[in-house]
PDB file of N, CA and C in Angstrom:
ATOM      1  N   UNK A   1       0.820  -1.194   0.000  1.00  0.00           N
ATOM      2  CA  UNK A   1       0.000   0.000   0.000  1.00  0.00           C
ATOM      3  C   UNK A   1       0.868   1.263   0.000  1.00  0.00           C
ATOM      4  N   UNK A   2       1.860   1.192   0.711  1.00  0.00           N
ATOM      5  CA  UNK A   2       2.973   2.039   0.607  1.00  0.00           C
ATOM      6  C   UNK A   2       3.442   2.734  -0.430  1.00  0.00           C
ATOM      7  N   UNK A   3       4.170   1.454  -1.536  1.00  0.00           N
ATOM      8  CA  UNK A   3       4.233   1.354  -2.233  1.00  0.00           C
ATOM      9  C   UNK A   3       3.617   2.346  -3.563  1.00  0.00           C
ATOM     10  N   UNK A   4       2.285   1.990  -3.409  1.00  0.00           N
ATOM     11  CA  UNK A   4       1.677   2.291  -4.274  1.00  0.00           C
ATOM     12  C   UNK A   4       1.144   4.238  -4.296  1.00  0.00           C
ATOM     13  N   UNK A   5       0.968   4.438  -2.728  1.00  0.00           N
ATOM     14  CA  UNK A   5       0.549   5.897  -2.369  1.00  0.00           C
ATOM     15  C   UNK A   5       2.134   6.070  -3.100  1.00  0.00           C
ATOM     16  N   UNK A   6       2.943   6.123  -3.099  1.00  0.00           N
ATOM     17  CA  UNK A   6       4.630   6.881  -3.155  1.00  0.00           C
ATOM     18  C   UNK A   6       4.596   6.858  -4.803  1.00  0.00           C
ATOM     19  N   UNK A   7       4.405   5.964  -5.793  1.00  0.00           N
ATOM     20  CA  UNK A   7       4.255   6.154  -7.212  1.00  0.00           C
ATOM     21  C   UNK A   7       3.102   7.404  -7.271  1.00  0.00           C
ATOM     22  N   UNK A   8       1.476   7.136  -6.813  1.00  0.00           N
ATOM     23  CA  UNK A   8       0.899   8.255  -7.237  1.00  0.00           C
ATOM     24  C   UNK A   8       1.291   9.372  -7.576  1.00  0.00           C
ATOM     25  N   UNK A   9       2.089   9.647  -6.112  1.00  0.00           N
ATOM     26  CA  UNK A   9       2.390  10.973  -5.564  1.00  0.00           C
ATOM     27  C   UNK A   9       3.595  11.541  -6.924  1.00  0.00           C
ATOM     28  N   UNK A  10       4.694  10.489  -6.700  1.00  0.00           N
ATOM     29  CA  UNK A  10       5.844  11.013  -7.567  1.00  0.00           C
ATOM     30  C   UNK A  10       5.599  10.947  -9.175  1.00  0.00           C
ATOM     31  N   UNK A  11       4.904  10.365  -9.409  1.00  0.00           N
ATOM     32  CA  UNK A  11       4.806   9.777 -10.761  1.00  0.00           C
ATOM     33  C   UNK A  11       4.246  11.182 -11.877  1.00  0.00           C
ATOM     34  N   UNK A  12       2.522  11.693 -11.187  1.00  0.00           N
ATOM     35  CA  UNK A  12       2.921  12.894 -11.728  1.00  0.00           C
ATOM     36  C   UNK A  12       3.947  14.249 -11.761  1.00  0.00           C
ATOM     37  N   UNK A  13       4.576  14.084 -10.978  1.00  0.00           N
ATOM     38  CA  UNK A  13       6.214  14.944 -11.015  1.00  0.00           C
ATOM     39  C   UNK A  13       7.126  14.744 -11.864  1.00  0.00           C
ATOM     40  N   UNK A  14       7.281  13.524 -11.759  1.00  0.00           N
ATOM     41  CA  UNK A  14       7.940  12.764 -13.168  1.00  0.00           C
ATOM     42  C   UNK A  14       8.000  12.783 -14.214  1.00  0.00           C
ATOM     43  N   UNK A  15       6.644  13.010 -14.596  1.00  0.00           N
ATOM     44  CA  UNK A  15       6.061  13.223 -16.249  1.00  0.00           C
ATOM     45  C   UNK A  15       6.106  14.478 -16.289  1.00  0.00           C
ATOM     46  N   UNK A  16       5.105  15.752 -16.068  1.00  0.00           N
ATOM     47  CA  UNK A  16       5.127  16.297 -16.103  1.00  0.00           C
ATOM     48  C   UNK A  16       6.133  17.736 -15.842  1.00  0.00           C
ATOM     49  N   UNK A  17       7.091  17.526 -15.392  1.00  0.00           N
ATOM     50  CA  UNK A  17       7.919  18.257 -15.255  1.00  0.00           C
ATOM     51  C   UNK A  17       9.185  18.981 -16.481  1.00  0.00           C
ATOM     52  N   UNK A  18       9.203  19.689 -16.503  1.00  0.00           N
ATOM     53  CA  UNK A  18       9.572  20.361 -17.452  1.00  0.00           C
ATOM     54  C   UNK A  18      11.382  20.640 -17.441  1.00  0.00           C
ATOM     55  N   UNK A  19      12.463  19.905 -17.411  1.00  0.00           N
ATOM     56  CA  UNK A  19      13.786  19.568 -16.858  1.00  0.00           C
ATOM     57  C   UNK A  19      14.562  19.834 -18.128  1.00  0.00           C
ATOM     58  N   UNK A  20      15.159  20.580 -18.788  1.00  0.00           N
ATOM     59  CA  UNK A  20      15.609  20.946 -20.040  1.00  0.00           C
ATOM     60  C   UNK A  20      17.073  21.074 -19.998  1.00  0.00           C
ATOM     61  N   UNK A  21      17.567  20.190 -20.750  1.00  0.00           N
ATOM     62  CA  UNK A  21      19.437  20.572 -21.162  1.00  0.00           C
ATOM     63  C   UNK A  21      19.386  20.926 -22.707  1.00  0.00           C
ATOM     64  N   UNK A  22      20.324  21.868 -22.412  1.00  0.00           N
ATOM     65  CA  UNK A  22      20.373  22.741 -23.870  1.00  0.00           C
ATOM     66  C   UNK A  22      21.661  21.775 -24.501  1.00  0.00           C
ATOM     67  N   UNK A  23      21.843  21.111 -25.713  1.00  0.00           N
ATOM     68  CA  UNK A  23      23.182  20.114 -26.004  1.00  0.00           C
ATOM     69  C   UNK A  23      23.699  21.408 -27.073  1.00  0.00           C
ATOM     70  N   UNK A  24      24.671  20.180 -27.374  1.00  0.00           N
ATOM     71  CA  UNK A  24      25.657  20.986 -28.494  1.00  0.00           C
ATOM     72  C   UNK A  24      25.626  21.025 -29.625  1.00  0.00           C
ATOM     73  N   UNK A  25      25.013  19.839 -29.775  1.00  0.00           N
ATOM     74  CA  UNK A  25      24.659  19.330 -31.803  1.00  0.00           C
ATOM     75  C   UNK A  25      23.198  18.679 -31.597  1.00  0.00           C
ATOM     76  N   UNK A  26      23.055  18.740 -32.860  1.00  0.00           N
ATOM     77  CA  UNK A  26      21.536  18.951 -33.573  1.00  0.00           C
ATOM     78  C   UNK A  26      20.840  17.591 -33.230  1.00  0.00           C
ATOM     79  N   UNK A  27      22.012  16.498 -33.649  1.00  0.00           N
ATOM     80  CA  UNK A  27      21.715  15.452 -33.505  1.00  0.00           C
ATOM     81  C   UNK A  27      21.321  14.360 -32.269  1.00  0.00           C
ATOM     82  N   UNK A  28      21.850  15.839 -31.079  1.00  0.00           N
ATOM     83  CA  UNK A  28      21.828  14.968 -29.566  1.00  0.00           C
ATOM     84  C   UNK A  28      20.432  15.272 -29.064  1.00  0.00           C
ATOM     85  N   UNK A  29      19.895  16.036 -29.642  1.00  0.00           N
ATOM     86  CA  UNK A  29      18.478  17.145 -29.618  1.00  0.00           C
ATOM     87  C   UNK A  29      17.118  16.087 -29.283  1.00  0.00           C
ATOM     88  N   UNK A  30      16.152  16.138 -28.248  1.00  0.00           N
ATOM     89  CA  UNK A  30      15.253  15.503 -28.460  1.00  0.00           C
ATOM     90  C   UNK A  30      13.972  16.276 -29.676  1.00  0.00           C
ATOM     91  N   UNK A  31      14.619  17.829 -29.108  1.00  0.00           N
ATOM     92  CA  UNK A  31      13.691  18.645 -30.026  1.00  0.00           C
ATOM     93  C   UNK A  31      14.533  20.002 -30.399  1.00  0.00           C
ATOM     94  N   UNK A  32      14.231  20.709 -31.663  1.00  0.00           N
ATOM     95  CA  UNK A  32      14.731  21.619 -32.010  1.00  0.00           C
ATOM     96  C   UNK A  32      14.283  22.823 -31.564  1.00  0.00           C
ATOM     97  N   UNK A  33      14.993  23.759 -31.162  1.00  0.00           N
ATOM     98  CA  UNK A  33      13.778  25.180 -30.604  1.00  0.00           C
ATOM     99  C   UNK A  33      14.680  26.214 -31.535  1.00  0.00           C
ATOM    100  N   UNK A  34      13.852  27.147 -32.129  1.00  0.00           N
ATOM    101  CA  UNK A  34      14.470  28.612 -32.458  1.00  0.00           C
ATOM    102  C   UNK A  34      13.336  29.837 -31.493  1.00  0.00           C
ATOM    103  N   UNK A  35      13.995  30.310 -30.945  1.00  0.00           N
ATOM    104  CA  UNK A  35      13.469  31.776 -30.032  1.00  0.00           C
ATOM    105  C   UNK A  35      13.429  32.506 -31.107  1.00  0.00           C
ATOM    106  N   UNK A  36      12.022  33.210 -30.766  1.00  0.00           N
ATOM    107  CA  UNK A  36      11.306  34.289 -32.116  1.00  0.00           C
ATOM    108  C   UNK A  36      11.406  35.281 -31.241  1.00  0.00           C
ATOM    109  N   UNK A  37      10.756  36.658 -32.606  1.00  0.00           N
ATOM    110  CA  UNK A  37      11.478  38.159 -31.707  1.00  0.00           C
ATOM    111  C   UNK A  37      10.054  38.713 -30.709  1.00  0.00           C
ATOM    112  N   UNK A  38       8.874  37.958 -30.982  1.00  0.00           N
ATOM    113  CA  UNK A  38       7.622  38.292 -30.669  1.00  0.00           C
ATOM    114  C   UNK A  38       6.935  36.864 -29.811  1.00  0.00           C
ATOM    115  N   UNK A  39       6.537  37.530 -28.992  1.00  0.00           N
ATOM    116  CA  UNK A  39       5.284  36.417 -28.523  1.00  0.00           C
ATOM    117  C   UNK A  39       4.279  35.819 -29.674  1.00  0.00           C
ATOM    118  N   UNK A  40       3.911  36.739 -29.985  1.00  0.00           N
ATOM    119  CA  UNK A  40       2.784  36.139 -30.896  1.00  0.00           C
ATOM    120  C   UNK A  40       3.094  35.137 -31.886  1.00  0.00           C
ATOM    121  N   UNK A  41       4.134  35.028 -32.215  1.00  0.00           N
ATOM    122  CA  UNK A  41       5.306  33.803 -33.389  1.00  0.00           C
ATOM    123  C   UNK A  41       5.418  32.768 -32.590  1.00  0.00           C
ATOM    124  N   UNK A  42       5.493  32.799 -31.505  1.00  0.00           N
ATOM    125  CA  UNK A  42       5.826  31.411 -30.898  1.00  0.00           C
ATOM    126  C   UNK A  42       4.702  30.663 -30.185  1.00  0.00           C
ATOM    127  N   UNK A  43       4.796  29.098 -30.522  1.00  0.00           N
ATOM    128  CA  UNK A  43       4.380  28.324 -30.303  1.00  0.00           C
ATOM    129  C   UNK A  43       4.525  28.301 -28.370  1.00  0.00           C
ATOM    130  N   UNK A  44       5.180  28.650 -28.362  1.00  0.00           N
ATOM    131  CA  UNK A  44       5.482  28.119 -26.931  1.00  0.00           C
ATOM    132  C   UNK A  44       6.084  29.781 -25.881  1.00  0.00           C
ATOM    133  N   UNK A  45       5.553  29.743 -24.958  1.00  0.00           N
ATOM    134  CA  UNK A  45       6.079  30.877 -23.868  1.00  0.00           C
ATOM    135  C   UNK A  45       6.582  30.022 -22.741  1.00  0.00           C
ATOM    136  N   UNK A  46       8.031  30.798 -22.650  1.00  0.00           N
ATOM    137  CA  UNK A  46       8.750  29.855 -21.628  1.00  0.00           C
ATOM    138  C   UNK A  46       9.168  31.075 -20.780  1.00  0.00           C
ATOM    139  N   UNK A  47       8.890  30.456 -19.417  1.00  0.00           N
ATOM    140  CA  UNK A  47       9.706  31.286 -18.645  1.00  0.00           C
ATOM    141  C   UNK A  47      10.726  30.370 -17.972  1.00  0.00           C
ATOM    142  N   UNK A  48      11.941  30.884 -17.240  1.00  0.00           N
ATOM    143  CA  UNK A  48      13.207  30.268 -17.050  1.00  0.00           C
ATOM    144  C   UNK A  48      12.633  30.422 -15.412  1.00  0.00           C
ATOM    145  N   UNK A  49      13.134  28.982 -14.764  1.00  0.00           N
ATOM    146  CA  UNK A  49      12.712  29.110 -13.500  1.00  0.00           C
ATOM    147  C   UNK A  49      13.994  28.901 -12.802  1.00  0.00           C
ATOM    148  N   UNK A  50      13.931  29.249 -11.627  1.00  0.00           N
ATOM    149  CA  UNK A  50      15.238  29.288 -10.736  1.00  0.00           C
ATOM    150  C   UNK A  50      15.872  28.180  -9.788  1.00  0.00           C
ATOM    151  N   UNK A  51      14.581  27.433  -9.857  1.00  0.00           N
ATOM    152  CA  UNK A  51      14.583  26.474  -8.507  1.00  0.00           C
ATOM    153  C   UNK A  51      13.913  25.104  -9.804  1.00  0.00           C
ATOM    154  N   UNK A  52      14.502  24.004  -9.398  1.00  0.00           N
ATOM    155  CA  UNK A  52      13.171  22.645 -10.117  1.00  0.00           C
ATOM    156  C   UNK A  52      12.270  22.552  -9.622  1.00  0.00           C
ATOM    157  N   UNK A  53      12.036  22.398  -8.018  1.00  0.00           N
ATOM    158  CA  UNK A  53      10.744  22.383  -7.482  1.00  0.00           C
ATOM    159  C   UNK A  53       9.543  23.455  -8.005  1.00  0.00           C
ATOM    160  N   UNK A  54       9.794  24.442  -8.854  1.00  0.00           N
ATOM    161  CA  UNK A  54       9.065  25.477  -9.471  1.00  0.00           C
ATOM    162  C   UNK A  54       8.044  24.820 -11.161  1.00  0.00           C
ATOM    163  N   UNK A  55       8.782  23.707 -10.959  1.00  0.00           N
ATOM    164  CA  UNK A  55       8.546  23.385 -12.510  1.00  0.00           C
ATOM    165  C   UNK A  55       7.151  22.455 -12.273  1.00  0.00           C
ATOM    166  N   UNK A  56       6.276  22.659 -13.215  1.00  0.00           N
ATOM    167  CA  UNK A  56       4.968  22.171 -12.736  1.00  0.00           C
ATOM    168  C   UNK A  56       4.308  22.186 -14.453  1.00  0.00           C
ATOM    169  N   UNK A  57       4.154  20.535 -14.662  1.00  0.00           N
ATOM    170  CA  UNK A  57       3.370  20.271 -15.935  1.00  0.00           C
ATOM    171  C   UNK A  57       3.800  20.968 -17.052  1.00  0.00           C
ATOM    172  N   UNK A  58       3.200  20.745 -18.127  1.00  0.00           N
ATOM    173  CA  UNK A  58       3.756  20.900 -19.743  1.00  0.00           C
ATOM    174  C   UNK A  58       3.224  22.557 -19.906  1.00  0.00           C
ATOM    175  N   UNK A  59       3.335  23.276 -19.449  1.00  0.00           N
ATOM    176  CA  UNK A  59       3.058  24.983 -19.059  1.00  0.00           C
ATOM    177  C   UNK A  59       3.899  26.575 -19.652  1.00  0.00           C
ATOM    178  N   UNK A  60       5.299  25.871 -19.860  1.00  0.00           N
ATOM    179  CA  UNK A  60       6.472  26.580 -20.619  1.00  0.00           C
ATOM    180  C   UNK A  60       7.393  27.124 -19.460  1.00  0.00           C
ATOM    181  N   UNK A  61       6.948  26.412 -17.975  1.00  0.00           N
ATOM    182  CA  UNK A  61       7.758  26.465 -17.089  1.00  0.00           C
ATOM    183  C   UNK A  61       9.184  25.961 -16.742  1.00  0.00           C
ATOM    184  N   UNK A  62      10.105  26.642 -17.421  1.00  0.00           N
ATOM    185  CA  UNK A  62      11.242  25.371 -17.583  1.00  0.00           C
ATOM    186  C   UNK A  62      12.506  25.643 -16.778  1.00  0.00           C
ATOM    187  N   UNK A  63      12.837  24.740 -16.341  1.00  0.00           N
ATOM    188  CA  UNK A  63      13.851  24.294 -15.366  1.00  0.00           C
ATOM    189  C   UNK A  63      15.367  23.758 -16.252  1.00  0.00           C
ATOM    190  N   UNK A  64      16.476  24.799 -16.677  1.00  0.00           N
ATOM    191  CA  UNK A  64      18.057  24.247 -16.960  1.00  0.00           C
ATOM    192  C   UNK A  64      18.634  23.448 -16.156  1.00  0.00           C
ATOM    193  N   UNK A  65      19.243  22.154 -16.624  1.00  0.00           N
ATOM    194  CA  UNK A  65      19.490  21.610 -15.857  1.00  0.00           C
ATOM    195  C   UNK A  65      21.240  21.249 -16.705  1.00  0.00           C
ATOM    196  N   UNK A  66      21.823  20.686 -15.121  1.00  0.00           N
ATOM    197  CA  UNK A  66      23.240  21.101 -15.873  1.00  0.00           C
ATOM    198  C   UNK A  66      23.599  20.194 -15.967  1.00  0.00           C
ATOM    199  N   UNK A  67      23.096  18.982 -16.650  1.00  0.00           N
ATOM    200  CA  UNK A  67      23.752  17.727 -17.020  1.00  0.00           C
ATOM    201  C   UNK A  67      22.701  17.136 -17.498  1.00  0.00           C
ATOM    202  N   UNK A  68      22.945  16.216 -19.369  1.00  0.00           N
ATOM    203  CA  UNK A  68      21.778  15.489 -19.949  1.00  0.00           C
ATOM    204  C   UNK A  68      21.391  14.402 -19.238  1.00  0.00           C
ATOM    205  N   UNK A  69      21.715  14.012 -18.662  1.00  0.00           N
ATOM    206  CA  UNK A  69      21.064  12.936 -17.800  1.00  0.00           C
ATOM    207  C   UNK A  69      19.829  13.280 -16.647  1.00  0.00           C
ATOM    208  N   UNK A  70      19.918  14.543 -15.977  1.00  0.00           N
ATOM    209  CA  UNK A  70      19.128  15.043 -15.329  1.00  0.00           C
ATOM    210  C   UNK A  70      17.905  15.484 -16.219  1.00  0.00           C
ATOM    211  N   UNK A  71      17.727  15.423 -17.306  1.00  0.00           N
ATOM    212  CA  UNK A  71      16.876  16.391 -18.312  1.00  0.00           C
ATOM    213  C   UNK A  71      15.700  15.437 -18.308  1.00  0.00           C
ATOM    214  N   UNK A  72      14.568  16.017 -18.434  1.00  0.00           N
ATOM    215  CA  UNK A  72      13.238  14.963 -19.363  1.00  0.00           C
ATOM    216  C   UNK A  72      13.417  14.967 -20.715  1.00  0.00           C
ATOM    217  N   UNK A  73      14.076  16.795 -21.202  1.00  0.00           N
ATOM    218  CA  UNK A  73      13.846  16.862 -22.990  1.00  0.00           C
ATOM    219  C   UNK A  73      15.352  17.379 -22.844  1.00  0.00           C
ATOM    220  N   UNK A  74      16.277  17.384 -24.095  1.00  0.00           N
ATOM    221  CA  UNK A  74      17.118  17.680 -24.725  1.00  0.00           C
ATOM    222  C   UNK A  74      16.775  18.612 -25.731  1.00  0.00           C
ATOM    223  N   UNK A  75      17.229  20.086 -25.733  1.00  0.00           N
ATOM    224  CA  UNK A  75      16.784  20.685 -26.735  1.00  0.00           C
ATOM    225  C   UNK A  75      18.117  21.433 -27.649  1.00  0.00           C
ATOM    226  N   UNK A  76      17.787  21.505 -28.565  1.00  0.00           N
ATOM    227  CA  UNK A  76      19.191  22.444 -29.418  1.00  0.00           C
ATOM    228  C   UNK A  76      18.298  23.834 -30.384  1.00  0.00           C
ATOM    229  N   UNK A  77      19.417  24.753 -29.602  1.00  0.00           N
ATOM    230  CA  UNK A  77      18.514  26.215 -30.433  1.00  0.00           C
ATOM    231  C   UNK A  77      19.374  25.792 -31.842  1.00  0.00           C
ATOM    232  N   UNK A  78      18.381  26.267 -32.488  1.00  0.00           N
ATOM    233  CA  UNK A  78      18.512  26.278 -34.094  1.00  0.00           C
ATOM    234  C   UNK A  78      18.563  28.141 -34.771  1.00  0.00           C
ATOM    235  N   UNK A  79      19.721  28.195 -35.524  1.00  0.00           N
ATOM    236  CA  UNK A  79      19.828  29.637 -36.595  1.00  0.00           C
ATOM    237  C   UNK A  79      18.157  29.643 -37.216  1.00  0.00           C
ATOM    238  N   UNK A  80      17.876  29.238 -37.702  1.00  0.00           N
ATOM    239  CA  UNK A  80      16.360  29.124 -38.584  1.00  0.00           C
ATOM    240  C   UNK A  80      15.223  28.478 -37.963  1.00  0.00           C
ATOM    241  N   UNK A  81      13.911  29.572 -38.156  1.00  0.00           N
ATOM    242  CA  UNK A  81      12.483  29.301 -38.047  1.00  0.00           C
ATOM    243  C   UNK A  81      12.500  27.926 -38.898  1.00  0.00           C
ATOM    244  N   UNK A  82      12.763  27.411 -39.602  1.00  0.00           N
ATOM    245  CA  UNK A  82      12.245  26.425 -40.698  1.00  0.00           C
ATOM    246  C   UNK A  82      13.038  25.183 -39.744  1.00  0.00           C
ATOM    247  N   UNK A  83      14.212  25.415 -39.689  1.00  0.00           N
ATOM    248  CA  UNK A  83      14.611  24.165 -38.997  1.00  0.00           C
ATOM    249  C   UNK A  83      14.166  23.887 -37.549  1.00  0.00           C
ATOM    250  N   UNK A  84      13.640  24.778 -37.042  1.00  0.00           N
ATOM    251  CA  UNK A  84      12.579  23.924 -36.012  1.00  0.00           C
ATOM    252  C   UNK A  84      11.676  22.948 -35.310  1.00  0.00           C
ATOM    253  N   UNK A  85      11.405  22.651 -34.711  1.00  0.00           N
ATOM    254  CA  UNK A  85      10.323  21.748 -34.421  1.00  0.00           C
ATOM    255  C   UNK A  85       9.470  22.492 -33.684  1.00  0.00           C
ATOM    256  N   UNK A  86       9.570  23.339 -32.847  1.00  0.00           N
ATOM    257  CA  UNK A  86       9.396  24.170 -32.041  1.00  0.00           C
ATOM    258  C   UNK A  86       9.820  25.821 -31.518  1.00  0.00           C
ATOM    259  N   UNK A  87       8.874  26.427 -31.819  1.00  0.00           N
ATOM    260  CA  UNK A  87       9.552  28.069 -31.571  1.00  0.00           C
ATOM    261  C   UNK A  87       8.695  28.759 -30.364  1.00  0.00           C
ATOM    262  N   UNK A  88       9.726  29.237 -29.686  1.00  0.00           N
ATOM    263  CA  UNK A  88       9.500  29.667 -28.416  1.00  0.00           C
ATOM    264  C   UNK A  88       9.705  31.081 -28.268  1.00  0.00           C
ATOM    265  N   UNK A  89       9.244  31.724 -27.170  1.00  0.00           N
ATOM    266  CA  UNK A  89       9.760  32.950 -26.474  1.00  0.00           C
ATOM    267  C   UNK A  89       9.843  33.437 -24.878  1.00  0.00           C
ATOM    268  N   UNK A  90      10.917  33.749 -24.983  1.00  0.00           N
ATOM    269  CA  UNK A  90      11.323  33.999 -23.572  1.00  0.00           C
ATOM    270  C   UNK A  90      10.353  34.885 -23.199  1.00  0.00           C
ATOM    271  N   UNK A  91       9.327  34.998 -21.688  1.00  0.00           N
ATOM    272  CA  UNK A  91       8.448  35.671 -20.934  1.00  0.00           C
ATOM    273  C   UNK A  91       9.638  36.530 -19.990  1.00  0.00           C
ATOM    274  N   UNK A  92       9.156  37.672 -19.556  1.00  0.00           N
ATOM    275  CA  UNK A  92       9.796  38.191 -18.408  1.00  0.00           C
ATOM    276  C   UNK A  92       8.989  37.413 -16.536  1.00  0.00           C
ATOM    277  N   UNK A  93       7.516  36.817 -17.043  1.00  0.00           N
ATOM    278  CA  UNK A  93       6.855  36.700 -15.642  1.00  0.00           C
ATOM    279  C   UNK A  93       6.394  35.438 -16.051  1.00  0.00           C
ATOM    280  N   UNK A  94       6.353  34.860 -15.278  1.00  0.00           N
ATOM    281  CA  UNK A  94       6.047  33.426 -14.525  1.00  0.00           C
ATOM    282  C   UNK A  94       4.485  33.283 -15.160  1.00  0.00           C
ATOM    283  N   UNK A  95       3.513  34.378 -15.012  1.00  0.00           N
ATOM    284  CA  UNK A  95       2.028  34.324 -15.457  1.00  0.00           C
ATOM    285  C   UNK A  95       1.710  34.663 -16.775  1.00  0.00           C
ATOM    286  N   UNK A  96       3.273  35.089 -17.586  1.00  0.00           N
ATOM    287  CA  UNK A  96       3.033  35.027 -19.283  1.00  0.00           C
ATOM    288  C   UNK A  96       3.277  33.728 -19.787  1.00  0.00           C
ATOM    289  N   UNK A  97       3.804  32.797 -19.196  1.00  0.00           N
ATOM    290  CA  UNK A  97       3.624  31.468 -20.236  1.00  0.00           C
ATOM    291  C   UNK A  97       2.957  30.539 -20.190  1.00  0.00           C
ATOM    292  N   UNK A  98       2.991  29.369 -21.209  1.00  0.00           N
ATOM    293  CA  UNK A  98       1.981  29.240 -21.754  1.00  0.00           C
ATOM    294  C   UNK A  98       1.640  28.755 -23.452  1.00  0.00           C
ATOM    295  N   UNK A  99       0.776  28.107 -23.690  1.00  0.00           N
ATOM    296  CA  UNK A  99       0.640  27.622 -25.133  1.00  0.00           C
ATOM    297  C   UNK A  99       0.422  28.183 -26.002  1.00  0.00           C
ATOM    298  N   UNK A 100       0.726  28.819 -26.972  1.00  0.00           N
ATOM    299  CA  UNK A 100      -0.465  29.577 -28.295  1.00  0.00           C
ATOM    300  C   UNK A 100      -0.652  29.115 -29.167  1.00  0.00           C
ATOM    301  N   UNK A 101       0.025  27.557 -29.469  1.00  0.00           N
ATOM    302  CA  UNK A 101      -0.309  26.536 -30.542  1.00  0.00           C
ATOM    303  C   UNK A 101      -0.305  25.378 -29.876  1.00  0.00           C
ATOM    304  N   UNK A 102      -1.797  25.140 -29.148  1.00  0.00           N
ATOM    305  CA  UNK A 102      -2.036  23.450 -28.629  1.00  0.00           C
ATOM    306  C   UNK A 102      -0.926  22.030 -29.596  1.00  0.00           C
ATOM    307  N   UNK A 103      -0.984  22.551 -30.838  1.00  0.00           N
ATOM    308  CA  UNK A 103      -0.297  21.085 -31.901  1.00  0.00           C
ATOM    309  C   UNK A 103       1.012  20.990 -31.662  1.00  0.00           C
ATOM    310  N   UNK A 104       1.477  21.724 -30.729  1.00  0.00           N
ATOM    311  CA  UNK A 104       2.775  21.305 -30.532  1.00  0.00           C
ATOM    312  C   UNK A 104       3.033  21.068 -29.120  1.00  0.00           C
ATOM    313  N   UNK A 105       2.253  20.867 -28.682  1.00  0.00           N
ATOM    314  CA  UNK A 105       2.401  20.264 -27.173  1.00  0.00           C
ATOM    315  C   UNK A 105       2.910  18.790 -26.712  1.00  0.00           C
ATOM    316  N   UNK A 106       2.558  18.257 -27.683  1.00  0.00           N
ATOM    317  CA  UNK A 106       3.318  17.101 -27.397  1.00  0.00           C
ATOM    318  C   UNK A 106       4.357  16.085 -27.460  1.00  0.00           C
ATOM    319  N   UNK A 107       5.325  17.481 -28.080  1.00  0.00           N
ATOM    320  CA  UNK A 107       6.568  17.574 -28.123  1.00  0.00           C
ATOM    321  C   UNK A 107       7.027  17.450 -26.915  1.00  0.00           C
ATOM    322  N   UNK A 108       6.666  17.949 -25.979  1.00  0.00           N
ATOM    323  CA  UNK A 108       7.431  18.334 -24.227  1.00  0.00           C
ATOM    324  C   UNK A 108       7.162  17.446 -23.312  1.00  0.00           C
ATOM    325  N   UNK A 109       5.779  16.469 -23.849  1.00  0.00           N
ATOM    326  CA  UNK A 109       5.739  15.067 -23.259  1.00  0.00           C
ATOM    327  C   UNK A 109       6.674  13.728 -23.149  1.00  0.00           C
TER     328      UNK A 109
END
């Protein structure tokens, strides 16, 4: 029974958490991101959080982490919109991010 309360609990933390290492090449990449100059261009609003315990569900709440092994996603910024998979923009506040294209959400899963 133990057991089982301790998965509930951790399990959505697990998934949902948003744990990001930025790599070096394209190829180590789980996903490609290029940062646009506007909110409104991007698929995705990320704000940079300070702490991991801050990071909460697929939201654009994201947590650097300083080693790929610690990561859920691997991402590599890309020179070009086209070579993307995903385009983002940096928020200044915690209550600007957020989705503006649901179809790419499940990239961060």
């Amino acid at each position: 029974m133990k057991i089982q309360v301790f998965f509930m609990v951790l399990f959505p933390i697990v998934c949902f958490s948003q744990k990001i290492f930025s790599v070096e090449y394209a190829s180590q990449a789980d996903i490609k991101v290029y940062v646009v100059d506007y909110k409104s261009q991007a698929d995705l609003k990320v704000f940079t959080l300070d702490y991991f315990s801050q990071a909460k569900r697929n939201e654009g709440l994201w947590y650097f982490v300083d080693y790929p092994s610690q990561a859920d996603k691997k991402i590599f910024f890309v020179d070009y919109p086209s070579q993307s998979d995903l385009k983002i923009f940096f928020v200044e506040y915690k209550s600007q991010s957020g989705w503006n294209s649901n179809s790419k959400k499940h990239l961060l899963y």
